[in-house]
Protein backbone atom coordinates (compact mmCIF):
# COMPACT_ATOMS: atom_id res chain seq x y z
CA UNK A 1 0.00 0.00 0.00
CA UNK A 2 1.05 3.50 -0.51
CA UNK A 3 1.03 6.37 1.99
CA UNK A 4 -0.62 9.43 1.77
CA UNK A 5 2.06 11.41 1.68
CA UNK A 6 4.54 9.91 -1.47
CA UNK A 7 8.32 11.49 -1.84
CA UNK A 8 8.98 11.07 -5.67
CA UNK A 9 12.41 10.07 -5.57
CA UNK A 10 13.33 10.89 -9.43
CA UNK A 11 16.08 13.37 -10.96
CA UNK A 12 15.53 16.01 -13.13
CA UNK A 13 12.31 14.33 -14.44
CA UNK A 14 9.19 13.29 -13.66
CA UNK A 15 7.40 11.66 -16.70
CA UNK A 16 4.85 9.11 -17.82
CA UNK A 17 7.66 6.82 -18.75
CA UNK A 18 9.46 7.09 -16.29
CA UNK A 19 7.82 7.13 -13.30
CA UNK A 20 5.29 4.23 -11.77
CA UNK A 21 3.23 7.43 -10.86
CA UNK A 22 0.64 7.52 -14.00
CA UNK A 23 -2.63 5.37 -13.51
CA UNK A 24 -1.71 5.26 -10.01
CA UNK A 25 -5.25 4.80 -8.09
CA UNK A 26 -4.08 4.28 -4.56
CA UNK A 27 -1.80 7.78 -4.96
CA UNK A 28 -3.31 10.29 -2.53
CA UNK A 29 -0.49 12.73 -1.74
CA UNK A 30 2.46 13.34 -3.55
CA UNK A 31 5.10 16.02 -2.75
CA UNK A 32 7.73 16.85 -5.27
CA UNK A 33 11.09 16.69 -4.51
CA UNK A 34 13.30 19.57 -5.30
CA UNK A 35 15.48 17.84 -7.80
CA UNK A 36 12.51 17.86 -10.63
CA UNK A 37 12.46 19.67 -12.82
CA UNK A 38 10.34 18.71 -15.59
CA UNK A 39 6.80 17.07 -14.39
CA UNK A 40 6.45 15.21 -17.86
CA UNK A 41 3.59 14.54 -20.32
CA UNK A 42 0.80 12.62 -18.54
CA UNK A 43 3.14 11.67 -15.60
CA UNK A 44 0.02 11.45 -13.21
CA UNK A 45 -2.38 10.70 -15.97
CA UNK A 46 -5.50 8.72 -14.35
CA UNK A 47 -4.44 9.71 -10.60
CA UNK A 48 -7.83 9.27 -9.91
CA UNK A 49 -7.09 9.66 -6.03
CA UNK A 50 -4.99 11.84 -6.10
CA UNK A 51 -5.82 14.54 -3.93
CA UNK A 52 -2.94 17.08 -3.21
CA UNK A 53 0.27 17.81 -4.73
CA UNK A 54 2.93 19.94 -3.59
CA UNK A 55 5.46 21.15 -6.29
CA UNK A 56 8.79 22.93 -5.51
CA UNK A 57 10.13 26.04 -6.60
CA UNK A 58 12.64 24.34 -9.03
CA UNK A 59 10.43 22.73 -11.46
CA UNK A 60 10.50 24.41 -14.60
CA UNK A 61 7.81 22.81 -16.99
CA UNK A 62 4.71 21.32 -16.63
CA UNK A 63 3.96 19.40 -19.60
CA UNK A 64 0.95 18.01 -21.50
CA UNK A 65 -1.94 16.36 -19.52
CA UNK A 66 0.03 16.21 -16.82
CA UNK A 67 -2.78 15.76 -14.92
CA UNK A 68 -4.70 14.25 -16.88
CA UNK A 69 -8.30 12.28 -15.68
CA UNK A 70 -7.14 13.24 -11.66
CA UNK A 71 -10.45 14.03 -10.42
CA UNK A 72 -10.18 14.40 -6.83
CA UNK A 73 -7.28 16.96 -7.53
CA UNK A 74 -9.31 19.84 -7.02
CA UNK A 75 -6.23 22.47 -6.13
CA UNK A 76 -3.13 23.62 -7.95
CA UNK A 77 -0.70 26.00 -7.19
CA UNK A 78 2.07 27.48 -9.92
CA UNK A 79 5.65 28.18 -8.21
CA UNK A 80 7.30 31.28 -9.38
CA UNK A 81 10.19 28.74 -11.41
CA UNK A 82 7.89 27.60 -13.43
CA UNK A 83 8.35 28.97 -17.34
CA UNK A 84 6.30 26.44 -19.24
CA UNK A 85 2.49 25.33 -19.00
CA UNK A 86 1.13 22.95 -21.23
CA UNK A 87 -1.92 22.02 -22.68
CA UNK A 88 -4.00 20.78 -19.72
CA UNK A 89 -6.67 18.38 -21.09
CA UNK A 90 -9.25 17.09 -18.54
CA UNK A 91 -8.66 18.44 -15.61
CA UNK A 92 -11.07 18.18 -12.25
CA UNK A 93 -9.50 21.80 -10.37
CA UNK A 94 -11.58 24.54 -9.39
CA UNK A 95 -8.67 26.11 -7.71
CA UNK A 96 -5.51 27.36 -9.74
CA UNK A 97 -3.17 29.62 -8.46
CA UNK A 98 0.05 31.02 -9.95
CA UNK A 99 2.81 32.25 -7.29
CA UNK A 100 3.34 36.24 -7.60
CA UNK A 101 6.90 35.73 -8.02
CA UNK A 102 6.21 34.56 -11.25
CA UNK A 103 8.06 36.59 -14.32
CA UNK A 104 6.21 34.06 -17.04
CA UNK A 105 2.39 33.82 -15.96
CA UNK A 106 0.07 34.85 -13.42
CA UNK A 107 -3.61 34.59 -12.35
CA UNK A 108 -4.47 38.00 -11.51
CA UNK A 109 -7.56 38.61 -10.04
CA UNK A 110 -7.91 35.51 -8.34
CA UNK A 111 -9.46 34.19 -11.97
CA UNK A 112 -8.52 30.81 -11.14
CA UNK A 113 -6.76 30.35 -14.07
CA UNK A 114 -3.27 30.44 -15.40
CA UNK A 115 -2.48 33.32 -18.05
CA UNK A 116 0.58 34.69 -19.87
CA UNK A 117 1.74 37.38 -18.88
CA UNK A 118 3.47 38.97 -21.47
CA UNK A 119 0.70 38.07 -23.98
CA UNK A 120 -2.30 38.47 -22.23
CA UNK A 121 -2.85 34.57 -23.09
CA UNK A 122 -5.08 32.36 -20.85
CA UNK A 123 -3.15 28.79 -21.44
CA UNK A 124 -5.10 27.05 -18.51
CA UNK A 125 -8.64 27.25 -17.18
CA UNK A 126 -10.75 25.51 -14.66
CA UNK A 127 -14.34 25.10 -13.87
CA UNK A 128 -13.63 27.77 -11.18
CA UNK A 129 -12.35 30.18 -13.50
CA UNK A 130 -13.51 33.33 -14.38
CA UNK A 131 -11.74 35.24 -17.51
CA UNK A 132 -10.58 38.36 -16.51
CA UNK A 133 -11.34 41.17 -19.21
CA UNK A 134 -7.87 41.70 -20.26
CA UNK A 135 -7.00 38.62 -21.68
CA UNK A 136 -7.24 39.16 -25.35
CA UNK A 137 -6.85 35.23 -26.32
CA UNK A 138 -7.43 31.99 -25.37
CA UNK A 139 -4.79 29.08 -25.96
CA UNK A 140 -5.75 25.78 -27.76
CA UNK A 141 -7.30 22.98 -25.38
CA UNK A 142 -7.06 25.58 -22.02
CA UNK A 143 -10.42 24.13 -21.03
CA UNK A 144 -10.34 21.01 -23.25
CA UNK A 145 -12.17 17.69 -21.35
CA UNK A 146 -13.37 20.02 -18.59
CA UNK A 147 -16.41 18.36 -17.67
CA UNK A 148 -16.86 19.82 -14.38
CA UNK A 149 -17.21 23.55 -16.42
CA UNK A 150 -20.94 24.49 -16.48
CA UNK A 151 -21.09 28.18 -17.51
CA UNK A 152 -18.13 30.33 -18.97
CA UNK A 153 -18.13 34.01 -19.70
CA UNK A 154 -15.75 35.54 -22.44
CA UNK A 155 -14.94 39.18 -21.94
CA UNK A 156 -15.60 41.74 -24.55
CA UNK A 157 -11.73 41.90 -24.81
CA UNK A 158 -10.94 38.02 -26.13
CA UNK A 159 -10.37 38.51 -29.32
CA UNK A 160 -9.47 34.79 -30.36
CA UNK A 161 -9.94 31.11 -29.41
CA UNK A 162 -7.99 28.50 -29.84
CA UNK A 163 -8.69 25.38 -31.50
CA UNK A 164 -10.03 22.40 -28.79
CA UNK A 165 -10.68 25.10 -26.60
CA UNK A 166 -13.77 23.74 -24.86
CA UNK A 167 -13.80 20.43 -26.71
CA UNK A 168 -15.79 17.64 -24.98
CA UNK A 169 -17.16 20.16 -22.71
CA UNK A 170 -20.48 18.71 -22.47
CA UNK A 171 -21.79 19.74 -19.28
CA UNK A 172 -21.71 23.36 -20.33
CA UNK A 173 -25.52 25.01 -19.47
CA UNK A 174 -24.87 28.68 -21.31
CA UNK A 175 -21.95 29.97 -23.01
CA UNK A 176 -21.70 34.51 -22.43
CA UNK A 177 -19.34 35.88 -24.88
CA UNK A 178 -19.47 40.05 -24.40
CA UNK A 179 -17.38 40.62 -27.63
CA UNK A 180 -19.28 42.83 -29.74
CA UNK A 181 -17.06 41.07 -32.55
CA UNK A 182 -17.47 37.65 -32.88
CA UNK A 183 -13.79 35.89 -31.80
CA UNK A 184 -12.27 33.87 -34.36
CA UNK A 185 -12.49 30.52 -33.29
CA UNK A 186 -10.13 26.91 -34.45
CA UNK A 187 -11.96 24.44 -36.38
CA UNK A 188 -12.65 22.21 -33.18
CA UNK A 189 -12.99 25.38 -30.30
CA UNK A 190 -16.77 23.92 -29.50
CA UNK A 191 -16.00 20.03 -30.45
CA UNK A 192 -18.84 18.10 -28.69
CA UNK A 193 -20.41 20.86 -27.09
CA UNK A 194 -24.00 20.38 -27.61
CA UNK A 195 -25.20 23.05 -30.57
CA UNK A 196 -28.44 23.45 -28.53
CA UNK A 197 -26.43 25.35 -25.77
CA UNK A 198 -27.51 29.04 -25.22
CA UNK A 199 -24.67 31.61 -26.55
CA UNK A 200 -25.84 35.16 -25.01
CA UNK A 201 -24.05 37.62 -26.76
CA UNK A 202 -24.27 42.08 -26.91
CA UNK A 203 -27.89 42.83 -28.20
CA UNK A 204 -26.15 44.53 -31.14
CA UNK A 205 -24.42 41.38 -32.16
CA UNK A 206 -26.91 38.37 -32.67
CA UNK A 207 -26.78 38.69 -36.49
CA UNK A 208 -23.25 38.80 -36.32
CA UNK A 209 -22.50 35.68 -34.37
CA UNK A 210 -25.26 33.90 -36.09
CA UNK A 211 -23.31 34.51 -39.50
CA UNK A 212 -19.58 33.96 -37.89
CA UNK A 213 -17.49 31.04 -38.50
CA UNK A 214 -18.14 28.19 -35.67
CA UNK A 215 -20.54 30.64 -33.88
CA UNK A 216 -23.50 29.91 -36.25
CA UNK A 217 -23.20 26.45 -35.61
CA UNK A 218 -24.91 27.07 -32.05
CA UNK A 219 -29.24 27.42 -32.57
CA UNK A 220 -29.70 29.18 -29.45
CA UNK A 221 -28.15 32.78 -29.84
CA UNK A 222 -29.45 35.07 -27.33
CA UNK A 223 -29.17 38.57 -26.26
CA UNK A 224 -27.15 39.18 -23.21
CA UNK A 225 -29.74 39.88 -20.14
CA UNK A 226 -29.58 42.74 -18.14
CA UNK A 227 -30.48 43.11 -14.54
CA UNK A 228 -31.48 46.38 -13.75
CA UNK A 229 -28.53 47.47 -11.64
CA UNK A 230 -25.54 49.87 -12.52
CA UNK A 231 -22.46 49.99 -11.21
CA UNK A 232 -20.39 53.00 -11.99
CA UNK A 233 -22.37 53.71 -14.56
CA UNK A 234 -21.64 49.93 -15.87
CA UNK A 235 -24.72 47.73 -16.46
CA UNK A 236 -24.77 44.40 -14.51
CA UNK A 237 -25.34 41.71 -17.10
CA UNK A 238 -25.07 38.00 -17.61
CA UNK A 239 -21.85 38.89 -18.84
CA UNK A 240 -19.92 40.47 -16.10
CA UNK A 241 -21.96 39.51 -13.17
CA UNK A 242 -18.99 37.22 -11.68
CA UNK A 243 -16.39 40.77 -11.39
CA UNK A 244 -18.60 44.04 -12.15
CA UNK A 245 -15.79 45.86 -12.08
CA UNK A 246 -13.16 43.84 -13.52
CA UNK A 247 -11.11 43.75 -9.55
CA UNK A 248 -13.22 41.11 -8.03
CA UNK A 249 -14.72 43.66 -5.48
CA UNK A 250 -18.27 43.57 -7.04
CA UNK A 251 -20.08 40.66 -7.99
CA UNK A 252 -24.24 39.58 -8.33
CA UNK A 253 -25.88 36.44 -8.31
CA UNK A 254 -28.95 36.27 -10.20
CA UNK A 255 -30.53 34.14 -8.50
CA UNK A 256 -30.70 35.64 -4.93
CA UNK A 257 -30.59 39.43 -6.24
CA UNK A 258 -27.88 40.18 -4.30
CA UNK A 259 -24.96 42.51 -5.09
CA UNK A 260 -22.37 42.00 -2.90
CA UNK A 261 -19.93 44.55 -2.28
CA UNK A 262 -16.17 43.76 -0.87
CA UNK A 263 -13.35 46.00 0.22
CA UNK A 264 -14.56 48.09 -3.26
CA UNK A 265 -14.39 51.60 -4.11
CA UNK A 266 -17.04 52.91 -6.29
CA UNK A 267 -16.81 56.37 -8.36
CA UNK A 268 -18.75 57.49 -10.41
CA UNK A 269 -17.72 60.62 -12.87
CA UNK A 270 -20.34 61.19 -15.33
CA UNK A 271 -22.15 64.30 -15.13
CA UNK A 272 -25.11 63.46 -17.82
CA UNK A 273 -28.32 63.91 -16.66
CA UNK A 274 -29.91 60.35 -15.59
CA UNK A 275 -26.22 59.09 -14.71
CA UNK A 276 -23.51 59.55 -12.46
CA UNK A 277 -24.87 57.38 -9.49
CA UNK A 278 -22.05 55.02 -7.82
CA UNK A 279 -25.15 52.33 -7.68
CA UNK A 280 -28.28 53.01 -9.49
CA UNK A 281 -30.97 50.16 -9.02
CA UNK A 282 -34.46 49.68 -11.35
CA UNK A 283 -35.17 46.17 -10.28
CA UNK A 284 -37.59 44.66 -7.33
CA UNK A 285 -36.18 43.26 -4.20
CA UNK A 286 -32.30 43.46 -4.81
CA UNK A 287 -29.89 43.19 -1.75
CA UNK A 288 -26.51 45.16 -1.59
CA UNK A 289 -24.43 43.25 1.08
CA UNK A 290 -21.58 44.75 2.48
CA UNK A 291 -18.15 42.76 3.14
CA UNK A 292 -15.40 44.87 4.77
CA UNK A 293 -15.33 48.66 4.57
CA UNK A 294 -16.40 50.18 1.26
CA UNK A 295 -17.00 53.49 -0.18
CA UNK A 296 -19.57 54.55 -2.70
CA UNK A 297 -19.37 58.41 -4.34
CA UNK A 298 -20.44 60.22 -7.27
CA UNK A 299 -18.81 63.81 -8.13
CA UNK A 300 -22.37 65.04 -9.56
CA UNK A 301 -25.15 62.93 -7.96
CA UNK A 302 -25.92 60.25 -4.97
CA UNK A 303 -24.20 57.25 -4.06
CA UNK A 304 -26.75 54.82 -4.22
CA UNK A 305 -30.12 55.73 -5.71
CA UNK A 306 -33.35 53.16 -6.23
CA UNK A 307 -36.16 54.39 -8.97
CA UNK A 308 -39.54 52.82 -8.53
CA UNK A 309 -38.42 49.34 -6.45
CA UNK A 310 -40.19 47.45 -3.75
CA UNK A 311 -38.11 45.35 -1.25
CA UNK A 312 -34.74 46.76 -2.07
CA UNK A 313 -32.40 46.13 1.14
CA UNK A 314 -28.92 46.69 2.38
CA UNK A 315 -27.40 44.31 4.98
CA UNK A 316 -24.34 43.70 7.00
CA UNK A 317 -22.11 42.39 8.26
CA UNK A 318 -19.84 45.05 6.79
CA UNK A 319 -19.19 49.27 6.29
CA UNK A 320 -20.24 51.52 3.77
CA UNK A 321 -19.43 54.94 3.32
CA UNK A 322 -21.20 56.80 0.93
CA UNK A 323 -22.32 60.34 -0.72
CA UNK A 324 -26.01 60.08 -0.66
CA UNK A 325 -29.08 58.05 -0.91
CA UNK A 326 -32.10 58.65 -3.17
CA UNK A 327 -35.30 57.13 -2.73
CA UNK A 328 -37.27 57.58 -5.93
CA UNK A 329 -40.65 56.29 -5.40
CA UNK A 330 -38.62 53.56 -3.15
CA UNK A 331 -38.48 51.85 0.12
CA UNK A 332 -35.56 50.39 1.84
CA UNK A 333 -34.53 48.26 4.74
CA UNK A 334 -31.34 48.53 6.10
CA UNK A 335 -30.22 46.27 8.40
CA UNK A 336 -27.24 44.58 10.47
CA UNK A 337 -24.82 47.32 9.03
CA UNK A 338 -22.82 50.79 9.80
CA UNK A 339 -23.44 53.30 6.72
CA UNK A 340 -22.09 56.85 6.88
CA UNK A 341 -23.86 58.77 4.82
CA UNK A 342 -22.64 62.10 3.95
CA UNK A 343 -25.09 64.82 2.03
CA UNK A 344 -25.32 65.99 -1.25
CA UNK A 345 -26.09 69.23 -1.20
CA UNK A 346 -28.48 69.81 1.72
CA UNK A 347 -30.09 65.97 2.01
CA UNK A 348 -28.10 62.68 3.09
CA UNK A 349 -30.94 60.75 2.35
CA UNK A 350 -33.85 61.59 0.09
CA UNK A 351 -37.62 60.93 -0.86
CA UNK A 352 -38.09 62.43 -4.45
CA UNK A 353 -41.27 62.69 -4.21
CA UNK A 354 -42.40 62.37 -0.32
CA UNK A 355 -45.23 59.83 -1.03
CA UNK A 356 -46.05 56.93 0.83
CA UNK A 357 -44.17 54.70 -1.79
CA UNK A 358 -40.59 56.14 -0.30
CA UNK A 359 -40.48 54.66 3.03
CA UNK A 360 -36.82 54.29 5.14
CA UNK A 361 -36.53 51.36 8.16
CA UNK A 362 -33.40 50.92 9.36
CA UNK A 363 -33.11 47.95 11.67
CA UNK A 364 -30.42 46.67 14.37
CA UNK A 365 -27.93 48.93 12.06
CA UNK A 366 -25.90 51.61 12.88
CA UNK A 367 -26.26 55.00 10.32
CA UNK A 368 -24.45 57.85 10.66
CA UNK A 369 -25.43 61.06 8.39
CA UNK A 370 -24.72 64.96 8.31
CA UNK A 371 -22.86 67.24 5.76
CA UNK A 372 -19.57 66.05 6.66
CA UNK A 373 -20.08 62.76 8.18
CA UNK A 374 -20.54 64.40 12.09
CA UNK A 375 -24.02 63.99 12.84
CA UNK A 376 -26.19 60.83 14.22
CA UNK A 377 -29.22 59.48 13.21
């Protein structure tokens, strides 16, 4: 029998052929010793119980399917040495994470993924992952075999996909690409994904991906939705719900209505008439929860505004501070929270209309208000 914990005891390669490693069932935990340097193609291929692996700071490559079929590996960490990342090929992680030290890739944002740095090239993904909006490509096979991937949302700034992208990635439920340009795609990018899948796309662009190479082989081409909540003047949509704001401070989930709000710092700049608000919210019993401390400002209107909701809340457990709230034909609870609200002008909190539609509670919360943040209420 093996132990949990398994010293590799190889030099200066680790590989399919020459290690006992690959199709190893019983393999649980396997730590790396520092005298690899090259983790070979498929050398843990069918690991299947495998479920940690610790690799030094001295390894170099990672080659092809590597992991390949390790499903209980659910975690993997890049070390800073590492200078080449192959083509993954069915893995089982929801958890990838690239050491900062790293000159060659990284996985900023906490995107779960592994991208080039230089290039702005995503070369491995995860079901976890979520593409951050300034990778312009993504590699051949980076998701390839993921079954575990359900949904996946492709900024507005991928330009390109590689060929066996998301091959065999049946299990996907909806497909979000915000590219008002359809990216070129290989020959096998969707291989296997069912054709039936929704593809939400900009409004503008249905006709466009409907005519585009690979694209039009999908039936269900859809309009990206919208859910009635800005951001910094940024609608929140199917297509950047995951990281609003492109830092991972902001995200909603659709199916709670809640916009949760960590450590973020919201400013909003436009003076137009009808814009400008930090948060601006048109939709029916959304909740803004607070993580940490935030801070929510406009230079030209309120911090948070709701027009014409019902049920609208803001909860705890964290801070907010922030310029202003407007209650447009509105009522709001909030609750379990400290909010200093600061005026605009003359009000810190408004009714625009002072009917019985624009009703405040504020319950088991703390709320401070006055022109400069030194009054109590």
């Amino acid at each position: 029998k093996i132990a949990r914990s398994y010293v590799v005891k190889v030099v200066c390669t680790l590989s399919a052929r020459r290690s006992s490693s690959s199709g190893c069932g019983s393999l649980k935990n396997i730590i790396i010793p520092n005298s690899v340097t090259t983790i070979g193609e498929g050398a843990f291929k069918w690991c299947s119980g495998l479920t940690g692996i610790t690799i030094p700071d001295k390894v170099i490559s990672i080659e092809e399917c590597a992991f390949y079929g390790c499903k209980k590996l659910t975690a993997l960490h890049i070390p800073a040495s590492v200078t080449y990342v192959g083509t993954p090929a069915k893995y089982y992680m929801t958890t990838i994470t690239v050491d900062e030290g790293n000159t060659v890739y990284d996985s900023r944002n906490n995107c779960n993924a592994v991208i080039e740095t230089a290039s702005n090239t995503l070369v491995m993904g995860c079901s976890g992952t979520i593409i951050p909006n300034t990778v312009t490509s993504i590699y051949a096979g980076a998701f390839q075999h993921c079954e575990t991937l359900t949904r996946i949302v492709i900024p507005e700034s991928v330009t390109s996909i590689g060929d066996y992208c998301f091959q065999n990635c049946n299990n996907l439920t909806e497909i979000i690409c915000a590219a008002t340009t359809p990216p070129t795609c290989g020959a096998n990018t969707f291989e296997k994904v069912p054709t039936s899948t929704p593809v939400y796309v900009p409004a503008g662009s249905v006709d466009a991906y409907k005519a585009a190479d690979i694209w039009k082989d999908f039936t269900n081409i859809q309009a990206i939705q919208s859910y009635g909540i800005k951001v910094a003047d940024i609608d929140v949509t199917q297509a950047n719900a995951n990281d609003v704001l492109g830092d991972g401070t902001v995200k909603y989930d659709k199916d709670t209505r809640t916009l949760t709000l960590t450590n973020t710092n919201i400013e909003a700049h436009d003076n137009t008439p009808g814009k400008g608000k930090g948060i601006l919210v048109e939709a029916n019993y959304v909740t803004i929860q607070l993580n940490g401390i935030n801070t929510i400002s406009s230079e030209a209107n309120w911090g948070i505004a709701f027009r014409v909701t019902t049920g609208c809340q803001i909860v705890g457990p964290g801070k907010a501070t922030v310029n202003g709230i407007c209650l447009d034909q509105s009522d709001l609870l909030i609750k379990e929270c400290t909010m200093n609200i600061y005026a605009v002008g003359k009000w810190s909190i408004i009714g625009n209309y002072g009917n019985d539609k624009e009703k405040l509670t504020i319950d088991n919360a703390y709320v401070y208000v006055g022109p400069a943040s030194e009054f109590t209420c």
